[in-house]
Protein backbone atom coordinates (compact mmCIF):
# COMPACT_ATOMS: atom_id res chain seq x y z
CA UNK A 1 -11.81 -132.14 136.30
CA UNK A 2 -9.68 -131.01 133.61
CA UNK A 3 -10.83 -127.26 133.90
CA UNK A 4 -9.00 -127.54 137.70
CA UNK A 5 -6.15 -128.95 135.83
CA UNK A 6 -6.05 -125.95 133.73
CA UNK A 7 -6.93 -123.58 136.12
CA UNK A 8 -3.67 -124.45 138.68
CA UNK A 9 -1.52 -125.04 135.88
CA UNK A 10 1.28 -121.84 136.62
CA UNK A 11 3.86 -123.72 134.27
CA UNK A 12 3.21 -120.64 131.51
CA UNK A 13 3.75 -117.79 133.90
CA UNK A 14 7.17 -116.02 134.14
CA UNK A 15 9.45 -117.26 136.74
CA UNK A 16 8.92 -113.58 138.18
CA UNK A 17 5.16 -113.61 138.75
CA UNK A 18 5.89 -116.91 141.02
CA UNK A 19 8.51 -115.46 143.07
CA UNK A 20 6.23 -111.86 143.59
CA UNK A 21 2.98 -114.31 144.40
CA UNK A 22 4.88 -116.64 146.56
CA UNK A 23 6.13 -113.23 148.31
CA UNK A 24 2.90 -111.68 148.99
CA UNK A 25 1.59 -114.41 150.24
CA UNK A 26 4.25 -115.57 152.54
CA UNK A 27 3.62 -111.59 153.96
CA UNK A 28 0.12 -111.92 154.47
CA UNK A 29 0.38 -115.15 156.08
CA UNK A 30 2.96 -114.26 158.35
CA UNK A 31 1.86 -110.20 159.09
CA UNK A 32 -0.97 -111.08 161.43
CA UNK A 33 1.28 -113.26 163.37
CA UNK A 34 4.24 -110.55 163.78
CA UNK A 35 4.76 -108.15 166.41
CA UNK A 36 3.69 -105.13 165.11
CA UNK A 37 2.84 -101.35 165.77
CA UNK A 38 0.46 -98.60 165.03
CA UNK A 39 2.51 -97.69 162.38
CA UNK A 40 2.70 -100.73 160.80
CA UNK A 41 -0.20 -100.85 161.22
CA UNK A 42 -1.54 -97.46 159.53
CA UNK A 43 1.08 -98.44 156.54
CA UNK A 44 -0.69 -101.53 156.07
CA UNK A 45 -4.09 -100.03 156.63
CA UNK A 46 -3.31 -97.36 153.79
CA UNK A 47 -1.58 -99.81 151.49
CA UNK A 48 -4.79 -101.90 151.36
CA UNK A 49 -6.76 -98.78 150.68
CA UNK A 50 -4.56 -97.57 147.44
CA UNK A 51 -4.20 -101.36 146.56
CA UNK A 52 -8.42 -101.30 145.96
CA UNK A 53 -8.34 -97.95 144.56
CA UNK A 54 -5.92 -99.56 141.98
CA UNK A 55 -7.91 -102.62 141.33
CA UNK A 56 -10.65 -100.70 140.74
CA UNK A 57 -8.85 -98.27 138.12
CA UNK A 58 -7.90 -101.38 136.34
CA UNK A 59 -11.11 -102.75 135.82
CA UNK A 60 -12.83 -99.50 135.07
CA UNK A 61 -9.60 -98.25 132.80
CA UNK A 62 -7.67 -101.16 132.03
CA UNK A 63 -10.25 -103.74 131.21
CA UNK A 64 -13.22 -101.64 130.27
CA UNK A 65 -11.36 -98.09 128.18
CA UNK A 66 -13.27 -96.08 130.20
CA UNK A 67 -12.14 -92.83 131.88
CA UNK A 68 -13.22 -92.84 135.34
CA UNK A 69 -12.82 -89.73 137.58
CA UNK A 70 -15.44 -90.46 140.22
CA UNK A 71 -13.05 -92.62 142.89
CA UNK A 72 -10.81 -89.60 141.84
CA UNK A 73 -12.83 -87.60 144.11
CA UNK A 74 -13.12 -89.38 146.96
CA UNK A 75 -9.19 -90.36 147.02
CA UNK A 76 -8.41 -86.33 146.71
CA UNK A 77 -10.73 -85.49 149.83
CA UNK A 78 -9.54 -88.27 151.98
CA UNK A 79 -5.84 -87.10 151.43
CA UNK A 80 -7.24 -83.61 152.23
């Protein structure tokens, strides 16, 4: 029990990273719910897409030091 303690314990993170994750989450709670159009739709669509691409750069770059140019590829032809 004291590991979920820990584990929801946010009283060490910067007042900052509350206010950004309270943020994002109030979006994606309320997105589906607004009115909405395809190009809201299509920026959302392509936001999610980088926002993988990035998390995946991180944990190949960031947390492993590796240099990884294979997503590189497939990023450059779907932009072509």
């Amino acid at each position: 029990m004291e590991v979920l303690k820990s584990a929801f314990d946010f009283s060490d993170f910067p007042r900052i990273d509350l206010i950004l994750a309270a943020g994002v989450a109030t979006f994606l709670l309320l997105f589906p719910i607004l009115p909405h159009s395809s190009f809201a739709m299509a920026t959302m669509i392509q936001f999610l897409m980088f926002s993988v691409y990035g998390m995946g750069w991180n944990t190949i770059g960031g947390y492993g030091g590796q240099v990884d140019l294979g997503k590189a590829q497939y990023v450059g032809i779907g932009a072509y």
